[in-house]
Structures are given as C-alpha cells and as structure tokens.
C-alpha atoms as a PDB file:
ATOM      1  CA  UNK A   1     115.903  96.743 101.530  1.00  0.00           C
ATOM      2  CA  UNK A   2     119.443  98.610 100.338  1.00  0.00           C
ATOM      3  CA  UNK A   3     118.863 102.184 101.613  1.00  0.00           C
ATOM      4  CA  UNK A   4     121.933 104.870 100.673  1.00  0.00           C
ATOM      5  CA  UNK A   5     121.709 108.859 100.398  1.00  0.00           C
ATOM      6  CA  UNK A   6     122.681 110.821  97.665  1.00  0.00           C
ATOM      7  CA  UNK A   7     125.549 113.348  98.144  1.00  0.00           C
ATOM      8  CA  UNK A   8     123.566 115.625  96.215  1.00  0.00           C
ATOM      9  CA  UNK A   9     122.763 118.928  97.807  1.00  0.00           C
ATOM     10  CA  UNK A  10     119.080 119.380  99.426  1.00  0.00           C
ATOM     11  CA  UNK A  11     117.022 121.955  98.185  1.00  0.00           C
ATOM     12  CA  UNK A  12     113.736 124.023  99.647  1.00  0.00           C
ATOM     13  CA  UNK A  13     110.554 122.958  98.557  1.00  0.00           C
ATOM     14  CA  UNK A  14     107.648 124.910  97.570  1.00  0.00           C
ATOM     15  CA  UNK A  15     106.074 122.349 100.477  1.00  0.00           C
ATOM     16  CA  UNK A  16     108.257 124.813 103.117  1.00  0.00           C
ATOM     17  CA  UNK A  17     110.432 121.783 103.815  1.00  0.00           C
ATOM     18  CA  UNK A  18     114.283 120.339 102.916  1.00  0.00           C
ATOM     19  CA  UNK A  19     114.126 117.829 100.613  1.00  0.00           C
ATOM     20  CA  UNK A  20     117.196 114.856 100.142  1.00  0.00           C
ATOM     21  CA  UNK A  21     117.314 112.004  97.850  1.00  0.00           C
ATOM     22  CA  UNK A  22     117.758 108.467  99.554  1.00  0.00           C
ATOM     23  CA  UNK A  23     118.467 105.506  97.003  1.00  0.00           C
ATOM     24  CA  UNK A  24     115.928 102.312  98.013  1.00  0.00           C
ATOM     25  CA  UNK A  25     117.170  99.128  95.926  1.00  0.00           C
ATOM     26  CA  UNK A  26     118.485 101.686  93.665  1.00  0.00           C
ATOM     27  CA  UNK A  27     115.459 103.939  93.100  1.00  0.00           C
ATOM     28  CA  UNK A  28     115.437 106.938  93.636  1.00  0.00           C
ATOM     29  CA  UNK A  29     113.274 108.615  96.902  1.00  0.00           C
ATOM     30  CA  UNK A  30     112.491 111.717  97.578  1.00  0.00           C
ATOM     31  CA  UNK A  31     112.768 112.097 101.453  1.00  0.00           C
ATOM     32  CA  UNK A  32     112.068 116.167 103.269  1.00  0.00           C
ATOM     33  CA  UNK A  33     111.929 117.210 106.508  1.00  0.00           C
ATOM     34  CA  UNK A  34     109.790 119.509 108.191  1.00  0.00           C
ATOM     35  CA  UNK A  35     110.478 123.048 108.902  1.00  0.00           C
ATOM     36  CA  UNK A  36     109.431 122.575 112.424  1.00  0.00           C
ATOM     37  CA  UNK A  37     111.843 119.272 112.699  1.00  0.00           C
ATOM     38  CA  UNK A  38     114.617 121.840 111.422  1.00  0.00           C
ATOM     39  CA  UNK A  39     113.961 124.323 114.199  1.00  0.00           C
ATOM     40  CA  UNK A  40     113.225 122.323 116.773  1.00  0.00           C
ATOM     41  CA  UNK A  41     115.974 119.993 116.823  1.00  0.00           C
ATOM     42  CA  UNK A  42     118.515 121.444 114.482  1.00  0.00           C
ATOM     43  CA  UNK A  43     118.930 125.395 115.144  1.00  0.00           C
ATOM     44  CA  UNK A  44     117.660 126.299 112.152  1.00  0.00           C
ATOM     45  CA  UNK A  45     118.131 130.247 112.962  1.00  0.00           C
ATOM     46  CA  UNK A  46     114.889 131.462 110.415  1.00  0.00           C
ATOM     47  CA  UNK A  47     112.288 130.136 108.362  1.00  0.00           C
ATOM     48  CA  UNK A  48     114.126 130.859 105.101  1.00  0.00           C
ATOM     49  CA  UNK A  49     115.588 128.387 102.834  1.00  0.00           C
ATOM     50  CA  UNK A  50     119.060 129.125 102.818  1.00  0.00           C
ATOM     51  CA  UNK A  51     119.185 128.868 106.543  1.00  0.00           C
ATOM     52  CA  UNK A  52     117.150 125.660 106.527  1.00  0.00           C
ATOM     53  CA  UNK A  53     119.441 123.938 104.041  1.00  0.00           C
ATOM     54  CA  UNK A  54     122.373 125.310 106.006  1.00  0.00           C
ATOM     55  CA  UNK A  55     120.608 123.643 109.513  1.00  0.00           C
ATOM     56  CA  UNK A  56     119.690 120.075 107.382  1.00  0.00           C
ATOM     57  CA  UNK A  57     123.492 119.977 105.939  1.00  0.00           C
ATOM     58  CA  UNK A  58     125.012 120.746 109.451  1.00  0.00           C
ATOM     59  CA  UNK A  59     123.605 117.822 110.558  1.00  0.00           C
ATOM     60  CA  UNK A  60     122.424 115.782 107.879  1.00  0.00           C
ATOM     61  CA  UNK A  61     124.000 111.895 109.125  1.00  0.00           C
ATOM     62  CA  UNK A  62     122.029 112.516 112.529  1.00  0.00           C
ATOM     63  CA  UNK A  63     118.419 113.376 110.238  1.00  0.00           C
ATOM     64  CA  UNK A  64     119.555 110.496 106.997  1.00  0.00           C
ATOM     65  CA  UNK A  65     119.984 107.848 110.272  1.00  0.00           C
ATOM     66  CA  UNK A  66     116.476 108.791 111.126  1.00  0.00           C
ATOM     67  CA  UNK A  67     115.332 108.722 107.550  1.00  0.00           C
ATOM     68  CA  UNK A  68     116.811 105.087 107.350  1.00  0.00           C
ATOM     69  CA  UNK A  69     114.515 103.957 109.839  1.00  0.00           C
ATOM     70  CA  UNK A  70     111.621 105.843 108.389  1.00  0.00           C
ATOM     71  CA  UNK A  71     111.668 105.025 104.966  1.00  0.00           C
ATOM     72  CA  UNK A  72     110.322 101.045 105.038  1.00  0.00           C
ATOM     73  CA  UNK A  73     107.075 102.509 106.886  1.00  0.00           C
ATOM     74  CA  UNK A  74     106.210 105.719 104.389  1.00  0.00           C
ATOM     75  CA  UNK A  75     107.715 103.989 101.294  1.00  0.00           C
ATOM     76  CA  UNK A  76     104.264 102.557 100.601  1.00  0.00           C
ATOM     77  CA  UNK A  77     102.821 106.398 100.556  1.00  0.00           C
ATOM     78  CA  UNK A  78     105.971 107.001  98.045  1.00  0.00           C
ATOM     79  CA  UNK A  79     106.971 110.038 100.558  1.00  0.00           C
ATOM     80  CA  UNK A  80     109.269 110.084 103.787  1.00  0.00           C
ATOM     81  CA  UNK A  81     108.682 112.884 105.429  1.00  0.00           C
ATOM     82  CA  UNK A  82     110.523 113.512 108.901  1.00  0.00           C
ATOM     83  CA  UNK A  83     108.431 115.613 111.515  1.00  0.00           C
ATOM     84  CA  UNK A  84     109.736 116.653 114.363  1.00  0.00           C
ATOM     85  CA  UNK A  85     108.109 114.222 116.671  1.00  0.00           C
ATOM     86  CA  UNK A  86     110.655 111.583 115.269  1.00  0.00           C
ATOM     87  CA  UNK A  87     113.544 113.325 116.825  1.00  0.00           C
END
C-alpha cells in the first residue's frame, strides 16, 4: 500500500472535525481528525474552525505520520478518523 498526502489545504467539516486528503494506491481518502485530538495534543486555542485548521496545519507531518499508520486498519470502513487516544 502507496500512502501520500495531498498538499491541499484541510477544511472544517460539518462532522466538527479537520478533514485532509491522503492518496492510497492513488485514490483518493478522505482522512479528519477529531476536535478533541486537536485540543488535546495540538493547542488548538477554540473550538472554531479557523483555529482548528490553523492547530492541524501547524503540525500536520506529526498528525499525516499518524494517519499513515492508521489508514490500512480504517480503510476497510472507507474513513480514517484520528481520535485523540492515538496520540
């Protein structure tokens, strides 16, 4: 499995998390992380999405390195989503 990240910017979701695109075998996946994930590990300063996106891009190798590992066990449930327990 070929896993690479978009350089496209993430966006807030109407799901109250970031989301990223990660390119498995050359299709795309949508990957988000939790708000909680944000805050918890990644100073997100507030809830809102600006600040969230701003907290994700700040550190977004450290979160894509964790995606990477992630992404072989949810791809199945065609979803990664990164909670803050896997930080």
């Amino acid at each position: 499995m070929v896993i690479h990240f978009s350089n496209k910017p993430a966006k807030y979701t109407p799901n109250t998390t970031v989301a990223f695109l990660a390119l498995v075998d050359g299709a795309e996946v949508e990957c988000e992380i939790s708000v909680e994930a944000l805050e918890d590990h990644f100073d997100a300063p507030s809830m809102q999405g600006v600040d969230l996106v701003a907290a994700f891009e700040a550190h977004r190798t450290q979160i894509e390195a964790v995606a990477r590992v992630k992404l072989p066990q949810r791809l199945p449930a065609g979803r990664c989503l990164l909670i803050s327990d896997y930080f």
